[in-house]
PDB file of N, CA and C in Angstrom:
ATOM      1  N   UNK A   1      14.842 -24.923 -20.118  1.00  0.00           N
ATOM      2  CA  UNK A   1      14.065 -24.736 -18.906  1.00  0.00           C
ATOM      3  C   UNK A   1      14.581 -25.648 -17.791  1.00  0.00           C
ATOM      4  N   UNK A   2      14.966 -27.217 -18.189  1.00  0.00           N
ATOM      5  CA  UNK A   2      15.289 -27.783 -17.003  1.00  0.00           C
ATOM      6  C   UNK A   2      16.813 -27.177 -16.870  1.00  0.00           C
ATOM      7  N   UNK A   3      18.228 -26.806 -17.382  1.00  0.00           N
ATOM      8  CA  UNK A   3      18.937 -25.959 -16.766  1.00  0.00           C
ATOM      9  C   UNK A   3      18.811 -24.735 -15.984  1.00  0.00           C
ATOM     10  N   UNK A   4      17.200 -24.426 -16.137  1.00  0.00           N
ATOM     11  CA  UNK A   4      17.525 -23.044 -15.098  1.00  0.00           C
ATOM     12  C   UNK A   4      16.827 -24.100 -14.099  1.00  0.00           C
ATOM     13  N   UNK A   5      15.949 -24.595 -13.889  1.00  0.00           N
ATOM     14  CA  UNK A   5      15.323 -25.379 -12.739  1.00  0.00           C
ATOM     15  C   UNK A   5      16.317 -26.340 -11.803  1.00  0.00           C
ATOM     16  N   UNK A   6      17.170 -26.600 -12.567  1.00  0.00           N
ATOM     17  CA  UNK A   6      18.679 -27.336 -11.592  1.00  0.00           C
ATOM     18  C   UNK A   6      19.672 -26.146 -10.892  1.00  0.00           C
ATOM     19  N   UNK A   7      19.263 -25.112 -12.087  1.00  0.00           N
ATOM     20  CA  UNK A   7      20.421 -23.999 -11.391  1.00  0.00           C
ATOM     21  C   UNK A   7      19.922 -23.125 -10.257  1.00  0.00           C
ATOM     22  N   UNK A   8      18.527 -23.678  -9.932  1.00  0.00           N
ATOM     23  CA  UNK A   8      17.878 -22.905  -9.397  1.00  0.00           C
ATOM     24  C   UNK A   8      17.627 -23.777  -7.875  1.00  0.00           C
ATOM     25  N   UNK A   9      18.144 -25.239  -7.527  1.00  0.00           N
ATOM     26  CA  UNK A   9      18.019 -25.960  -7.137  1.00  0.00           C
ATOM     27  C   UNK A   9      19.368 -26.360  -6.261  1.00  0.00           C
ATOM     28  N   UNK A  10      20.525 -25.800  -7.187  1.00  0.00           N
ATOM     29  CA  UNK A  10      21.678 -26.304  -6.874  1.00  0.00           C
ATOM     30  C   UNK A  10      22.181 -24.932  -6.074  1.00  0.00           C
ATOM     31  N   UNK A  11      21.854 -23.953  -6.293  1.00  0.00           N
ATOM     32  CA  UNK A  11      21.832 -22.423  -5.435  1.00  0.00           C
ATOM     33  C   UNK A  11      20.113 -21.904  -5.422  1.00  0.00           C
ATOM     34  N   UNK A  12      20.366 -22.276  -4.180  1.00  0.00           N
ATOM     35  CA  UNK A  12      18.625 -21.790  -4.054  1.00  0.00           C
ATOM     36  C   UNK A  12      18.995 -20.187  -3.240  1.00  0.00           C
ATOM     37  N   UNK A  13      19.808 -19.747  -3.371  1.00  0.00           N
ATOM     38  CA  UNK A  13      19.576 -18.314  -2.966  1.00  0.00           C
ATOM     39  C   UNK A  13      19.374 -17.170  -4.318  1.00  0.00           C
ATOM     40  N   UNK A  14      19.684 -17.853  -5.170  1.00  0.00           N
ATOM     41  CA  UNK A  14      18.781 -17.238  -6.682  1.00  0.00           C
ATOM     42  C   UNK A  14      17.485 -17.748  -6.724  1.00  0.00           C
ATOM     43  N   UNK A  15      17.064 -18.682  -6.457  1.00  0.00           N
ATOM     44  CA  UNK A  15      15.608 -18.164  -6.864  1.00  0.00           C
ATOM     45  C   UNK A  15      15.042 -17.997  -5.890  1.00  0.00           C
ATOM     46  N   UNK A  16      15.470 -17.401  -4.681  1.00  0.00           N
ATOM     47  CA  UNK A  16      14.790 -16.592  -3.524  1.00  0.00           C
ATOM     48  C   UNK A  16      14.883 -14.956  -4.115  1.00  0.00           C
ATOM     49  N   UNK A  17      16.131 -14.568  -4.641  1.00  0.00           N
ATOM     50  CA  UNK A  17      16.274 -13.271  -5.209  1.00  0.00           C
ATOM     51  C   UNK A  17      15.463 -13.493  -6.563  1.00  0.00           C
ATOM     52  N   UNK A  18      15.235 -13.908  -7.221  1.00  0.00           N
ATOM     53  CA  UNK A  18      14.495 -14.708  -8.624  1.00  0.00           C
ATOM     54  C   UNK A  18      13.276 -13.863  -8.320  1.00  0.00           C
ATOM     55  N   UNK A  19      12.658 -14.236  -7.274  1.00  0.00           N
ATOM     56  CA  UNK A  19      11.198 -14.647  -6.351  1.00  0.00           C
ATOM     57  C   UNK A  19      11.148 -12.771  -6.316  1.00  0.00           C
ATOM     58  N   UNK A  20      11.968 -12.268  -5.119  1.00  0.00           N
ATOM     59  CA  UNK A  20      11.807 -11.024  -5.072  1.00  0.00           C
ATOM     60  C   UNK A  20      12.028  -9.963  -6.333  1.00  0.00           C
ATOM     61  N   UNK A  21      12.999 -10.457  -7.512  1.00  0.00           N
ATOM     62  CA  UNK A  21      13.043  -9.100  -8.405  1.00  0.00           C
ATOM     63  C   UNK A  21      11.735  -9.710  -9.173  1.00  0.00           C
ATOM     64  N   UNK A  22      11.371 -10.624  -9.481  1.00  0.00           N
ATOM     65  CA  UNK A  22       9.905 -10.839 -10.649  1.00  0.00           C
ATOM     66  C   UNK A  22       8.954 -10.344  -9.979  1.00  0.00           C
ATOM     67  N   UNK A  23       8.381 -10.574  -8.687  1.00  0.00           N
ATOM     68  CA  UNK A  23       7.616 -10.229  -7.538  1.00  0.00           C
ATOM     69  C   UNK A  23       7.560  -8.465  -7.864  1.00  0.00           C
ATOM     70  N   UNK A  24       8.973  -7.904  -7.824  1.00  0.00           N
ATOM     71  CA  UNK A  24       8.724  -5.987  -7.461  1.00  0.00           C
ATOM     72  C   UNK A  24       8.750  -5.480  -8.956  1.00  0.00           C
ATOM     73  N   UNK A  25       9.067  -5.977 -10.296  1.00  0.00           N
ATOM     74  CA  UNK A  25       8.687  -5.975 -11.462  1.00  0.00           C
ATOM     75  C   UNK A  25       6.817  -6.042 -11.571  1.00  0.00           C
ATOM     76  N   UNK A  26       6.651  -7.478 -11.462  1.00  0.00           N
ATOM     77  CA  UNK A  26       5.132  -7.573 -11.758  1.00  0.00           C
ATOM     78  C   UNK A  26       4.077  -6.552 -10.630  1.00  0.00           C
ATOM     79  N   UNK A  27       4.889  -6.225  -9.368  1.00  0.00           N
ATOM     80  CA  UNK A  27       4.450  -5.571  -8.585  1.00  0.00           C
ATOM     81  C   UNK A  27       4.100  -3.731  -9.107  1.00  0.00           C
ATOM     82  N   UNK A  28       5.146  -3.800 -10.038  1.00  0.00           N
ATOM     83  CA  UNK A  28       4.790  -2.327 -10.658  1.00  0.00           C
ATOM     84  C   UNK A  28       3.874  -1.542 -12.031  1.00  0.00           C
ATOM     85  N   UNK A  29       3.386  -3.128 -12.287  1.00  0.00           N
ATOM     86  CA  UNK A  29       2.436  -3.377 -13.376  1.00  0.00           C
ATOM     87  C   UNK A  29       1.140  -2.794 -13.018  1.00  0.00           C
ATOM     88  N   UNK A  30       0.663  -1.745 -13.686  1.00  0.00           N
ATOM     89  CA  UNK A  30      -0.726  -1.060 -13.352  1.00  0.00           C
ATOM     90  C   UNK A  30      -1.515  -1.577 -14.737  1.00  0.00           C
ATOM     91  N   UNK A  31      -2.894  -2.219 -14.524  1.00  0.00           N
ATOM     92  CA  UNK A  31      -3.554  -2.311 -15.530  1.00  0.00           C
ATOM     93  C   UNK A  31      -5.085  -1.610 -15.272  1.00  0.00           C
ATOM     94  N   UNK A  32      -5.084  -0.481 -15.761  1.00  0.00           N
ATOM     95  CA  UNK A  32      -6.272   0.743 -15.826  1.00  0.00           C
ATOM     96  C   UNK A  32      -5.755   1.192 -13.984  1.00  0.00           C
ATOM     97  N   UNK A  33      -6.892   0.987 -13.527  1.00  0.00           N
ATOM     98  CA  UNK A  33      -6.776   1.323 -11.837  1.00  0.00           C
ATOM     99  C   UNK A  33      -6.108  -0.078 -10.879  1.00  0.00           C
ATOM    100  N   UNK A  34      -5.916  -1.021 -11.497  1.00  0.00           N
ATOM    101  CA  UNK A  34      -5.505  -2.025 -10.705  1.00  0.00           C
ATOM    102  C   UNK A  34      -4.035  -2.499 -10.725  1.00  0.00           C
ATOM    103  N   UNK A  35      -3.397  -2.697  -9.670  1.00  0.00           N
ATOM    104  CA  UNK A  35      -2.371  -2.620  -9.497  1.00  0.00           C
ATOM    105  C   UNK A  35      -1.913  -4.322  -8.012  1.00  0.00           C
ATOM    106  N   UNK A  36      -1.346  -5.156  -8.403  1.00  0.00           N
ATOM    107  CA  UNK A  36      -1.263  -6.069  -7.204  1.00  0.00           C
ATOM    108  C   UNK A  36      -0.417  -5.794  -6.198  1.00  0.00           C
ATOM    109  N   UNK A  37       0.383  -4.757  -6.480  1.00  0.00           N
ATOM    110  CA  UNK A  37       1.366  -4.182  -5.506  1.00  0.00           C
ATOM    111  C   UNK A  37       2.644  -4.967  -5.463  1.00  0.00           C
ATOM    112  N   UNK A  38       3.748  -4.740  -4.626  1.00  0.00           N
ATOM    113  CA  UNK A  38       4.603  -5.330  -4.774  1.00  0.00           C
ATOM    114  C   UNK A  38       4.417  -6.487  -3.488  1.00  0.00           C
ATOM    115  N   UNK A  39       4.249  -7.123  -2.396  1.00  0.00           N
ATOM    116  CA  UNK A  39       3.676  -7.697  -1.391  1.00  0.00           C
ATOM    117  C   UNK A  39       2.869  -9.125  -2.315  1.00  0.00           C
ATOM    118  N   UNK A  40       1.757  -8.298  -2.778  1.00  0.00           N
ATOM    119  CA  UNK A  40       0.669  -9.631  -3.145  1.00  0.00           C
ATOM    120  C   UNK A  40       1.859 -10.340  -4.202  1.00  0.00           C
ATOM    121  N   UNK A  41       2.500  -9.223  -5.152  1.00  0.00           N
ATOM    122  CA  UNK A  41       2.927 -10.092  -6.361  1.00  0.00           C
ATOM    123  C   UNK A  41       4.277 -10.892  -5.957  1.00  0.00           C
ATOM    124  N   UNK A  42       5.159 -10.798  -4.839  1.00  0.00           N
ATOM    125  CA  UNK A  42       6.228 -11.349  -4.246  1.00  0.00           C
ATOM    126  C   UNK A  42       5.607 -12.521  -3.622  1.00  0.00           C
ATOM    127  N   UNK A  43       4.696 -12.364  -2.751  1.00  0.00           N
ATOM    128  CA  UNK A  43       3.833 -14.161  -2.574  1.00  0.00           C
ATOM    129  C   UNK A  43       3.159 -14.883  -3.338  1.00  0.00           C
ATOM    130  N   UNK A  44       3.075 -14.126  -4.741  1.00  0.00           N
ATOM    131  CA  UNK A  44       2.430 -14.903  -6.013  1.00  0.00           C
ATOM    132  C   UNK A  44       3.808 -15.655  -6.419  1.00  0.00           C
ATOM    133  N   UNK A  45       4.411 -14.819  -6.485  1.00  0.00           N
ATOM    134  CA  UNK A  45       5.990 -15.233  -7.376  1.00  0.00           C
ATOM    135  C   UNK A  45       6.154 -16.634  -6.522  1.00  0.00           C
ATOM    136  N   UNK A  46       6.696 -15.881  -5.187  1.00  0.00           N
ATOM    137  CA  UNK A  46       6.999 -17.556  -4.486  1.00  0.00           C
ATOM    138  C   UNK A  46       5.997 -18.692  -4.441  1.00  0.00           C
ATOM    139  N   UNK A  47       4.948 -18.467  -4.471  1.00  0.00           N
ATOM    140  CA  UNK A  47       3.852 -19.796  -4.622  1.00  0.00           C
ATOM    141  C   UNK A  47       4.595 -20.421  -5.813  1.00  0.00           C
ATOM    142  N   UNK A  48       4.350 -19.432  -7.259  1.00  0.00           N
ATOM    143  CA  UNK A  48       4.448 -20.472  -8.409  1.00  0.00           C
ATOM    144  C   UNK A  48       6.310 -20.777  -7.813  1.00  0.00           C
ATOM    145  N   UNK A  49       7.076 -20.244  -7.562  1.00  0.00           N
ATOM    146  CA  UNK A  49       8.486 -20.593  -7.744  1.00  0.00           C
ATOM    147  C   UNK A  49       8.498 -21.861  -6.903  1.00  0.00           C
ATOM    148  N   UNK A  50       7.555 -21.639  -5.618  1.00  0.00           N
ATOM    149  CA  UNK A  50       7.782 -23.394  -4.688  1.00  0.00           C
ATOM    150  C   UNK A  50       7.513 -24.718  -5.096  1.00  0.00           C
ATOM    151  N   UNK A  51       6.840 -24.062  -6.192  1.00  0.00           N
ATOM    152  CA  UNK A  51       5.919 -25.718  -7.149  1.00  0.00           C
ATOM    153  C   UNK A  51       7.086 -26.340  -7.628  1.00  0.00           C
ATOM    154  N   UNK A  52       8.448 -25.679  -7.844  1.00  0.00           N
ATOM    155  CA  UNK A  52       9.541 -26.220  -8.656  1.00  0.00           C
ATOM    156  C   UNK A  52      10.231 -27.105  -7.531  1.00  0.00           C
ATOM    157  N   UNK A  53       9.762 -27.357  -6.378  1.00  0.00           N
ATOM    158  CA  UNK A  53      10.589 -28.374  -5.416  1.00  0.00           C
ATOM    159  C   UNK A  53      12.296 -27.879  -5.373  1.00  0.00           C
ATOM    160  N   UNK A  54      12.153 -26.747  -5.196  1.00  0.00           N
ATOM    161  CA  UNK A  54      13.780 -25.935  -4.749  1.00  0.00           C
ATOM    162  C   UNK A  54      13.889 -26.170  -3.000  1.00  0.00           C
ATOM    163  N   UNK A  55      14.975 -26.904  -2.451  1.00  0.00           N
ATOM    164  CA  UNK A  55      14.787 -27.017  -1.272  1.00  0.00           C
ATOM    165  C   UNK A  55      15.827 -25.472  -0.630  1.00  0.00           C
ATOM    166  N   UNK A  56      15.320 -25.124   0.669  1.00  0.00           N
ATOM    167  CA  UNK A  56      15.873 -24.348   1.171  1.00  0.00           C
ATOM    168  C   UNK A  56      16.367 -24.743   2.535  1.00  0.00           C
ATOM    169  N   UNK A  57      17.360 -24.140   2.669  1.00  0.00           N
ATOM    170  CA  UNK A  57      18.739 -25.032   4.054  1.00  0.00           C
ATOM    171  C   UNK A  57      17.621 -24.246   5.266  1.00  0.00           C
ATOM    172  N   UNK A  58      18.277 -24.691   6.373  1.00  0.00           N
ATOM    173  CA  UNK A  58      17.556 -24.292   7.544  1.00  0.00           C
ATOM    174  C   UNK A  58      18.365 -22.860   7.734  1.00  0.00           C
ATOM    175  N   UNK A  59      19.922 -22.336   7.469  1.00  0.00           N
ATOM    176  CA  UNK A  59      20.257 -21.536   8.141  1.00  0.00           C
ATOM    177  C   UNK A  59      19.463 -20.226   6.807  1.00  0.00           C
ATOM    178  N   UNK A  60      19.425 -20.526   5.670  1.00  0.00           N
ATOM    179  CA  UNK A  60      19.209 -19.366   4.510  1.00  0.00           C
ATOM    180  C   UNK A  60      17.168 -19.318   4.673  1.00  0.00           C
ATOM    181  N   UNK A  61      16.954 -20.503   5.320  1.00  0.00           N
ATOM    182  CA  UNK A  61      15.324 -19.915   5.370  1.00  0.00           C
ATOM    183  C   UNK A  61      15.339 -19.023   6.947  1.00  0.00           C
ATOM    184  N   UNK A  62      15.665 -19.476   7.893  1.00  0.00           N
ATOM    185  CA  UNK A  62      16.190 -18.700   9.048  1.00  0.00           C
ATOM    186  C   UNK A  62      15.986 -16.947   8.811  1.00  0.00           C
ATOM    187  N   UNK A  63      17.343 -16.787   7.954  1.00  0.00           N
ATOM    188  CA  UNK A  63      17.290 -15.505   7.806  1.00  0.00           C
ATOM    189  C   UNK A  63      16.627 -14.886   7.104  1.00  0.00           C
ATOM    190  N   UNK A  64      15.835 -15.143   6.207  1.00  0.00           N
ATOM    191  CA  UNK A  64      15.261 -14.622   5.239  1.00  0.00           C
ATOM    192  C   UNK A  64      14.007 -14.411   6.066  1.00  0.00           C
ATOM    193  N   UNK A  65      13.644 -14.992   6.590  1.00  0.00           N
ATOM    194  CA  UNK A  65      12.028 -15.504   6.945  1.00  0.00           C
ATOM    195  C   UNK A  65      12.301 -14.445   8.365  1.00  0.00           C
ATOM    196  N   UNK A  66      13.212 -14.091   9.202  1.00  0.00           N
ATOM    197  CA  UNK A  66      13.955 -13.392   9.825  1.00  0.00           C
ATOM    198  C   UNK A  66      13.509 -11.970   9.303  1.00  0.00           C
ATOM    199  N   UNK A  67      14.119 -11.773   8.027  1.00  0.00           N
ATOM    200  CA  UNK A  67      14.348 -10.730   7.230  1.00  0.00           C
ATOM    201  C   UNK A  67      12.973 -10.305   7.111  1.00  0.00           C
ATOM    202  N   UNK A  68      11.462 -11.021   6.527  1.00  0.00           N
ATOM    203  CA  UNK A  68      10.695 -11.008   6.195  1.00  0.00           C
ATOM    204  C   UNK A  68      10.128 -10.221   7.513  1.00  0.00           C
ATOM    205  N   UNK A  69       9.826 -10.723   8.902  1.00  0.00           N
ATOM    206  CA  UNK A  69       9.029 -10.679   9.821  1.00  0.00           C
ATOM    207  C   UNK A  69       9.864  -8.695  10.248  1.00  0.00           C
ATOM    208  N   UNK A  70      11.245  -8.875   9.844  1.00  0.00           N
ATOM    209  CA  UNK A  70      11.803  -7.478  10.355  1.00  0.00           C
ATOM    210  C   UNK A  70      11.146  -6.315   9.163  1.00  0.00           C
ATOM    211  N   UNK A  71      10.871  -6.757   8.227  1.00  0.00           N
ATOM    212  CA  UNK A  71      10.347  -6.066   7.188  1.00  0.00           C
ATOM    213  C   UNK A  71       8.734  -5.704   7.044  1.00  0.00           C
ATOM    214  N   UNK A  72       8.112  -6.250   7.977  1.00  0.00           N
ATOM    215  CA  UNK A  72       6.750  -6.621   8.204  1.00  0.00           C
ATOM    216  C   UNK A  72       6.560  -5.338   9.274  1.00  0.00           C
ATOM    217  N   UNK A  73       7.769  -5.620  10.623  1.00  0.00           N
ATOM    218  CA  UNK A  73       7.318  -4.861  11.467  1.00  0.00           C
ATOM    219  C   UNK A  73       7.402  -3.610  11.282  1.00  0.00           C
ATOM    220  N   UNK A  74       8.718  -3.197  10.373  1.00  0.00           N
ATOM    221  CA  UNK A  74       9.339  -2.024  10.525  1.00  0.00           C
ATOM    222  C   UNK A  74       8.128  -1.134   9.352  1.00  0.00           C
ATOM    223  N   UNK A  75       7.431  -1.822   8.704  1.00  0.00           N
ATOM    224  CA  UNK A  75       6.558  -0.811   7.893  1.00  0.00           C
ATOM    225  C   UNK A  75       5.125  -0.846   8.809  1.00  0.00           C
ATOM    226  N   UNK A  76       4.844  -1.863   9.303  1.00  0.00           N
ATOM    227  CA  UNK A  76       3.343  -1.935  10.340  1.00  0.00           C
ATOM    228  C   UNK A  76       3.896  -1.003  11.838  1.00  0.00           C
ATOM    229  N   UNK A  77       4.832  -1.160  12.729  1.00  0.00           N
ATOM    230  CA  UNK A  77       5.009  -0.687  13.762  1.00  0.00           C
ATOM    231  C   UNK A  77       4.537   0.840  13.731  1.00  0.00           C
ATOM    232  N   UNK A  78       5.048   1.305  13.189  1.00  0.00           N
ATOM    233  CA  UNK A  78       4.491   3.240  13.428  1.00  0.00           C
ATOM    234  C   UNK A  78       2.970   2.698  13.834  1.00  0.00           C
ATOM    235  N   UNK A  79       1.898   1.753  12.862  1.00  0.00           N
ATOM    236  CA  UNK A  79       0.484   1.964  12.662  1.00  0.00           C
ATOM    237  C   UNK A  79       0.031   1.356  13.831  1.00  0.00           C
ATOM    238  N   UNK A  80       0.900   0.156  14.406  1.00  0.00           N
ATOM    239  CA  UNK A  80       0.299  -0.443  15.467  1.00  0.00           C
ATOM    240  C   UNK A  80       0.458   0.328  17.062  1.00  0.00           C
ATOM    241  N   UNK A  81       1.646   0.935  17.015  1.00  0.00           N
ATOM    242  CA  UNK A  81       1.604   1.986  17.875  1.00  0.00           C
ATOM    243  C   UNK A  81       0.484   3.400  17.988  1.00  0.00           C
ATOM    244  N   UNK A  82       0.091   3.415  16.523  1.00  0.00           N
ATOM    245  CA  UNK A  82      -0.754   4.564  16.967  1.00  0.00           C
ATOM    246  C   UNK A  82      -2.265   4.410  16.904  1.00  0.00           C
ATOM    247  N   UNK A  83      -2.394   2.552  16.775  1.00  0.00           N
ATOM    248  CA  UNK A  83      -3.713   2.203  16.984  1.00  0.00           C
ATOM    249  C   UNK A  83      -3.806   1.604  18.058  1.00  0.00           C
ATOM    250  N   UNK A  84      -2.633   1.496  18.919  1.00  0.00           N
ATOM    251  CA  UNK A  84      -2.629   0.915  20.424  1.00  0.00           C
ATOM    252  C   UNK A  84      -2.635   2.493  21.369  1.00  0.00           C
ATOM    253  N   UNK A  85      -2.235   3.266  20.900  1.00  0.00           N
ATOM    254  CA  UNK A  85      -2.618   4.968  21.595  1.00  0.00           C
ATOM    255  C   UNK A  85      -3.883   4.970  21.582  1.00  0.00           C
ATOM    256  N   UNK A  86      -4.606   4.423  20.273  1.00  0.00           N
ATOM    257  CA  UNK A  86      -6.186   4.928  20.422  1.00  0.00           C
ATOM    258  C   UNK A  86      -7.130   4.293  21.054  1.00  0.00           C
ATOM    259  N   UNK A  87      -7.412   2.735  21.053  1.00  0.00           N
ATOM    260  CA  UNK A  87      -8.036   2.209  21.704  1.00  0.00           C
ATOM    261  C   UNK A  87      -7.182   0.991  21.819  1.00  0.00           C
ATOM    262  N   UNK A  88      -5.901   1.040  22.447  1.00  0.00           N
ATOM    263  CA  UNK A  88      -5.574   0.340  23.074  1.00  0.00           C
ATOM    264  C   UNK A  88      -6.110  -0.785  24.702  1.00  0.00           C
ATOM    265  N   UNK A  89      -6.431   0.401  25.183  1.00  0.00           N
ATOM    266  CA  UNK A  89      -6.875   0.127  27.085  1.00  0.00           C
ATOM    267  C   UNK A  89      -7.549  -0.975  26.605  1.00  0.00           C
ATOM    268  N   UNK A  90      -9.263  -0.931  26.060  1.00  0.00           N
ATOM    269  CA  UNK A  90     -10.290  -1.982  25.869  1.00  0.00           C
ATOM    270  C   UNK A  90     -10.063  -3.068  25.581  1.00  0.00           C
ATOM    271  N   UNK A  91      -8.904  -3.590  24.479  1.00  0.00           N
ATOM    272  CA  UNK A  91      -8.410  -4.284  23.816  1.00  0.00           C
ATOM    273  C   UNK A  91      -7.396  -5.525  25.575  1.00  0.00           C
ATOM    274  N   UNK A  92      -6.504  -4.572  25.838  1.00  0.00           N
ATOM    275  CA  UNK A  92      -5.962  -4.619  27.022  1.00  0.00           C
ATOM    276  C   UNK A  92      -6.565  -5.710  27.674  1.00  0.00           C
ATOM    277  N   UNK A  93      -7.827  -4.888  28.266  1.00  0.00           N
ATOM    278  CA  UNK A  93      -8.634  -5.368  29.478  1.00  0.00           C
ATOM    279  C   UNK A  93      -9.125  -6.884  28.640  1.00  0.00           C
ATOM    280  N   UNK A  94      -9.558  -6.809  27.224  1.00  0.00           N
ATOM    281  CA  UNK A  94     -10.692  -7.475  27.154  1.00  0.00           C
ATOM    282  C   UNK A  94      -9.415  -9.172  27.064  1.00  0.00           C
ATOM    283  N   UNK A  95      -8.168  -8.518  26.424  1.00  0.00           N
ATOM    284  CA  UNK A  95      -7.461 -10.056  26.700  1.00  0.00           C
ATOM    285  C   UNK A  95      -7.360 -10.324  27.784  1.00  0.00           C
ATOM    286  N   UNK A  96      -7.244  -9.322  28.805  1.00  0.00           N
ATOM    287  CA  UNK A  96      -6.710  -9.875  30.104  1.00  0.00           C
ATOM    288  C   UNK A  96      -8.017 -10.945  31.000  1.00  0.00           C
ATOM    289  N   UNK A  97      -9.042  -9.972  30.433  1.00  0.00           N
ATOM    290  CA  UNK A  97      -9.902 -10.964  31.053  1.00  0.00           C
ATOM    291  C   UNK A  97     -11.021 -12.517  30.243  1.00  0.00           C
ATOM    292  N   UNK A  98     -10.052 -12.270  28.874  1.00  0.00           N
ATOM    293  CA  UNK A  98     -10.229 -13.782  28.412  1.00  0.00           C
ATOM    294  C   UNK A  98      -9.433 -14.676  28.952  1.00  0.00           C
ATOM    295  N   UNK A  99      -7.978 -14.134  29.606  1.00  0.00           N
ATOM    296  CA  UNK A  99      -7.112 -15.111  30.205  1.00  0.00           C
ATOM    297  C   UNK A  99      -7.301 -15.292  31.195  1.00  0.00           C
ATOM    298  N   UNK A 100      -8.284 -14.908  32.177  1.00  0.00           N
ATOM    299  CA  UNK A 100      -8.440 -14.873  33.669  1.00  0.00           C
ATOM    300  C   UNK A 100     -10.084 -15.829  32.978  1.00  0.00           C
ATOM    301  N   UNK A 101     -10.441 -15.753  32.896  1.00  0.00           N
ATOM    302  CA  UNK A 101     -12.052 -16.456  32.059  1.00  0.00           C
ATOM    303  C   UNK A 101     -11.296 -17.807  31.847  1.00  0.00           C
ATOM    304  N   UNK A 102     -10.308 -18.063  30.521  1.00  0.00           N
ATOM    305  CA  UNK A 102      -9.752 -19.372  30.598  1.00  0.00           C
ATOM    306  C   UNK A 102      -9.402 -19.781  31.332  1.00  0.00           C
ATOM    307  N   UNK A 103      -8.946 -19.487  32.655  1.00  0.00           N
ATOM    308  CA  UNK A 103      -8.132 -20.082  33.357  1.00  0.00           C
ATOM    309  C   UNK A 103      -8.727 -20.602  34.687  1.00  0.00           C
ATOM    310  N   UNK A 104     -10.323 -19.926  34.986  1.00  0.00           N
ATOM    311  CA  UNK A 104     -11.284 -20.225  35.915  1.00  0.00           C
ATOM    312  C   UNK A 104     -11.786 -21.399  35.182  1.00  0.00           C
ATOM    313  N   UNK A 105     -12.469 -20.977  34.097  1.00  0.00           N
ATOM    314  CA  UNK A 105     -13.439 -22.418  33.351  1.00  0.00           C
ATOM    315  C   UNK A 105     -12.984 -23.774  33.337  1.00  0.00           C
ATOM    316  N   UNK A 106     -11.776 -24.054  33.251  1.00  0.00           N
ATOM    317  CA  UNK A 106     -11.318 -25.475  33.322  1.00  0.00           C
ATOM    318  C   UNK A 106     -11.444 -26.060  34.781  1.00  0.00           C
TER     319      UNK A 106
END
C-alpha cells in the first residue's frame, strides 16, 4: 500500500486518472433503484484520494480544474440557455436592481 501511495505522489497525474476511472466504475453501480451516478461518485473518489496528501503542480491543477469547469458548462449550457429564454427578463431586472439598491445604500 505505501508503494502505490509514493507512486501516486511521485506522478500525481495517476491518481487524478485513479480518481476519475474508480469514480465512473463505482458511478455505474446500481443497488435496487439507487444509483450515485458518475459526478457524485468522482467527488467521493477525490475526497477519499486527497486524504493521501498527493500534491498537485499549479500548471496540472490549472488544466484539469480548466477541464472540469469546460465539462460543467458544456453539459449545463443547452439548460441554462433555455431557462434564461423562459424567465430570464425578471431575473435580469431583479439583479440589476440589487446593484443599483447596493450602490445607493452605502
Amino acid at each position: 500500500m505505501d508503494w502505490i501511495i509514493s507512486q501516486l505522489r511521485t506522478y500525481p497525474e495517476l491518481a487524478i486518472f485513479l480518481t476519475l476511472s474508480l469514480g465512473f466504475l463505482i458511478g455505474k453501480i446500481k443497488i435496487g433503484m439507487f444509483s450515485l451516478g458518475t459526478v457524485t461518485s468522482v467527488l467521493l473518489v477525490g475526497v477519499l484520494v486527497g486524504q493521501l496528501n498527493i500534491p498537485i503542480t499549479g500548471p496540472l491543477k490549472s488544466v484539469f480544474s480548466l477541464l472540469f469547469l469546460f465539462a460543467i458548462g458544456y453539459k449545463v449550457g443547452p439548460q441554462f440557455f433555455r431557462g434564461l429564454k423562459k424567465n430570464g427578463l425578471p431575473q435580469v431586472l431583479f439583479a440589476a436592481i440589487m446593484c443599483i439598491f447596493c450602490l445607493i445604500v452605502p
